[in-house]
Protein backbone atom coordinates (compact mmCIF):
# COMPACT_ATOMS: atom_id res chain seq x y z
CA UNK A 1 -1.27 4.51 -4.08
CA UNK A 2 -3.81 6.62 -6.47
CA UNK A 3 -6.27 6.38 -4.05
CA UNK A 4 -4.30 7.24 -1.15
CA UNK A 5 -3.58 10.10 -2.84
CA UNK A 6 -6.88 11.24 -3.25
CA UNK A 7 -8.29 10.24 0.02
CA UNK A 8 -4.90 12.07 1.54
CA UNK A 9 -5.73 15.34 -0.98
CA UNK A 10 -10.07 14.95 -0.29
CA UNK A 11 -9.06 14.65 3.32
CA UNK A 12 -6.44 17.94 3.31
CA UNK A 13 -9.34 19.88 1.36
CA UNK A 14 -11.46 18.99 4.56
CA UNK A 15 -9.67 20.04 6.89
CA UNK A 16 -9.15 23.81 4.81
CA UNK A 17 -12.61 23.92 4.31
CA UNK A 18 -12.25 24.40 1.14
CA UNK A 19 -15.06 24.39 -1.31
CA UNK A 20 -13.56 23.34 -4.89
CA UNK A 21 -15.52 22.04 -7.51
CA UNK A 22 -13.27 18.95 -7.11
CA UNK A 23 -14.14 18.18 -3.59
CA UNK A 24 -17.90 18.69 -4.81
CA UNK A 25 -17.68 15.54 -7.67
CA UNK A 26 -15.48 13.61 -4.93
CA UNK A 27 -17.51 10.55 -3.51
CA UNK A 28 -17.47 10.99 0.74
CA UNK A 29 -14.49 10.66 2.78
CA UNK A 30 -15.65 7.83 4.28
CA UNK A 31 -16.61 6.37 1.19
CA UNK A 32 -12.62 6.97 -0.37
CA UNK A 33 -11.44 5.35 2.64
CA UNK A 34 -13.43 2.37 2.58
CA UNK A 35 -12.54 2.02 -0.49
CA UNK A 36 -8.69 2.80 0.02
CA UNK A 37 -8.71 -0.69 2.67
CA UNK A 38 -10.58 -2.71 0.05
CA UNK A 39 -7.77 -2.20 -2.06
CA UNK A 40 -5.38 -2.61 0.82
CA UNK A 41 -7.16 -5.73 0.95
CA UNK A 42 -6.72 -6.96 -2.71
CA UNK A 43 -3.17 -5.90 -2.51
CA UNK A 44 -2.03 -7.77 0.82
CA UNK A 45 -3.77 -11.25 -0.43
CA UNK A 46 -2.11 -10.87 -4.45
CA UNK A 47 1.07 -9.99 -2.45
CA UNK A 48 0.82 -13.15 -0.17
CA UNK A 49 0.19 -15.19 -3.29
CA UNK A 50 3.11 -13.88 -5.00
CA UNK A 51 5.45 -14.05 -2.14
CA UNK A 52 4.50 -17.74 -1.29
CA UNK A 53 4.33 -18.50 -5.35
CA UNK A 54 8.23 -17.14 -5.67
CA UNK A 55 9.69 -19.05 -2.25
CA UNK A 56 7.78 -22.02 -3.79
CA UNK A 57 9.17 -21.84 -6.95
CA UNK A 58 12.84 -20.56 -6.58
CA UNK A 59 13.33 -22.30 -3.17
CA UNK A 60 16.34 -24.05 -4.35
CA UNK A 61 17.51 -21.23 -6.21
CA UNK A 62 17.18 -18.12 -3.75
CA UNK A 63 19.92 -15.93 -5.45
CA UNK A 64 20.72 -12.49 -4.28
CA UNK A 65 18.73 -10.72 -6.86
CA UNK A 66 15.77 -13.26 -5.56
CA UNK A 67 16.31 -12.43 -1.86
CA UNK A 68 16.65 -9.11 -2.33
CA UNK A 69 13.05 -8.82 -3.62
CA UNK A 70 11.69 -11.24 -1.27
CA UNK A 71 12.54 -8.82 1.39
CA UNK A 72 11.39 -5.76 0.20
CA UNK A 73 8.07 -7.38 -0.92
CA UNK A 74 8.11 -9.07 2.37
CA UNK A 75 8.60 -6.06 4.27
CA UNK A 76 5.71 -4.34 2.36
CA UNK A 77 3.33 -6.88 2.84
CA UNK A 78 3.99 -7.21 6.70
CA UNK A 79 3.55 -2.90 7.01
CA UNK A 80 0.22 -4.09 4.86
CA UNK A 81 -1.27 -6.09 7.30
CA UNK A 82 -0.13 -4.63 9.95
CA UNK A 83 -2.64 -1.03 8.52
CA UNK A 84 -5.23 -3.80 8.03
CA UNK A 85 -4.94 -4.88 11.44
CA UNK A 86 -4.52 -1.57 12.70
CA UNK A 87 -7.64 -0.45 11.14
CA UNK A 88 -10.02 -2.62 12.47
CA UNK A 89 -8.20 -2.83 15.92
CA UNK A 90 -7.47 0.86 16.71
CA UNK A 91 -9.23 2.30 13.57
CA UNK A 92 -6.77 4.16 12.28
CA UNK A 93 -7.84 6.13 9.22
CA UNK A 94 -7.05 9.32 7.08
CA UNK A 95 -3.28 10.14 6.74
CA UNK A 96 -1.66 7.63 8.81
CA UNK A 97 -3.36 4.74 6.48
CA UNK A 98 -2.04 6.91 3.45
CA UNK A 99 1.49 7.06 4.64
CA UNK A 100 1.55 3.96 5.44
CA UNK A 101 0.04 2.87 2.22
CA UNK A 102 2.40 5.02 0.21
CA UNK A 103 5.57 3.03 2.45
CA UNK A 104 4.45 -0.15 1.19
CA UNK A 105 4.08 0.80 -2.28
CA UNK A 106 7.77 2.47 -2.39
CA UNK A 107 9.20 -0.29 -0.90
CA UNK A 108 7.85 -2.44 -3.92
CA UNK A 109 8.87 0.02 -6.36
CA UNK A 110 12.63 -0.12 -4.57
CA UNK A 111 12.15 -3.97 -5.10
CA UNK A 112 11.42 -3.80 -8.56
CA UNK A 113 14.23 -1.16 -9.61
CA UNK A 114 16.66 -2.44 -6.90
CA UNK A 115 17.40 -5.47 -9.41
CA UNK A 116 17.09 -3.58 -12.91
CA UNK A 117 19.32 -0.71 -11.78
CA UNK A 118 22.03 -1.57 -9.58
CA UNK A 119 22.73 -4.76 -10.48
């Protein structure tokens, strides 16, 4: 989610035509991007592992706390793929891949605290 920040900030700085001495150091946009969907990348296979790992593992023992997780991760990974196959479909880009990005990344955030706070 860094990154999408910074491709989301390097891309707002663009579009202002604004001429910072942090826009200067920046790599290229296009560069930030790429980047930005090789770590989409990264994230949606480790994701798949863990998801498959945990309905492996706990597949007798699915308990609400379990489930719970499982379906915000799940959820995450599917908007995941879905921007990878977006991207390389319709090439989406810029903003829309950091919202999206910044979706998945709450959701497993939600996923994680879901379990340690209200329960």
């Amino acid at each position: 989610v860094l990154q999408a920040m910074l491709v989301s900030f390097q891309e707002w700085l663009v579009r202002r035509h604004s001429h910072l001495l942090m826009i200067e150091n920046l790599p290229p946009l296009q560069t930030m991007e790429h980047l930005l969907f090789q770590l989409i990348v990264t994230a949606c296979i480790l994701l798949a592992i863990l998801l498959g790992t945990s309905l492996w593992f706990f597949n007798g023992e699915l308990t609400h706390k379990l489930l719970i997780k499982l379906i915000f991760s799940g959820i995450a990974w599917i908007i995941l793929l879905n921007l990878l196959i977006s991207r390389y479909r319709v090439r989406i880009s810029g903003m829309l891949a950091t919202r999206w990005t910044s979706l998945s990344v709450l959701l497993l955030i939600f996923s994680y605290l879901e379990t340690r706070l209200f329960t």
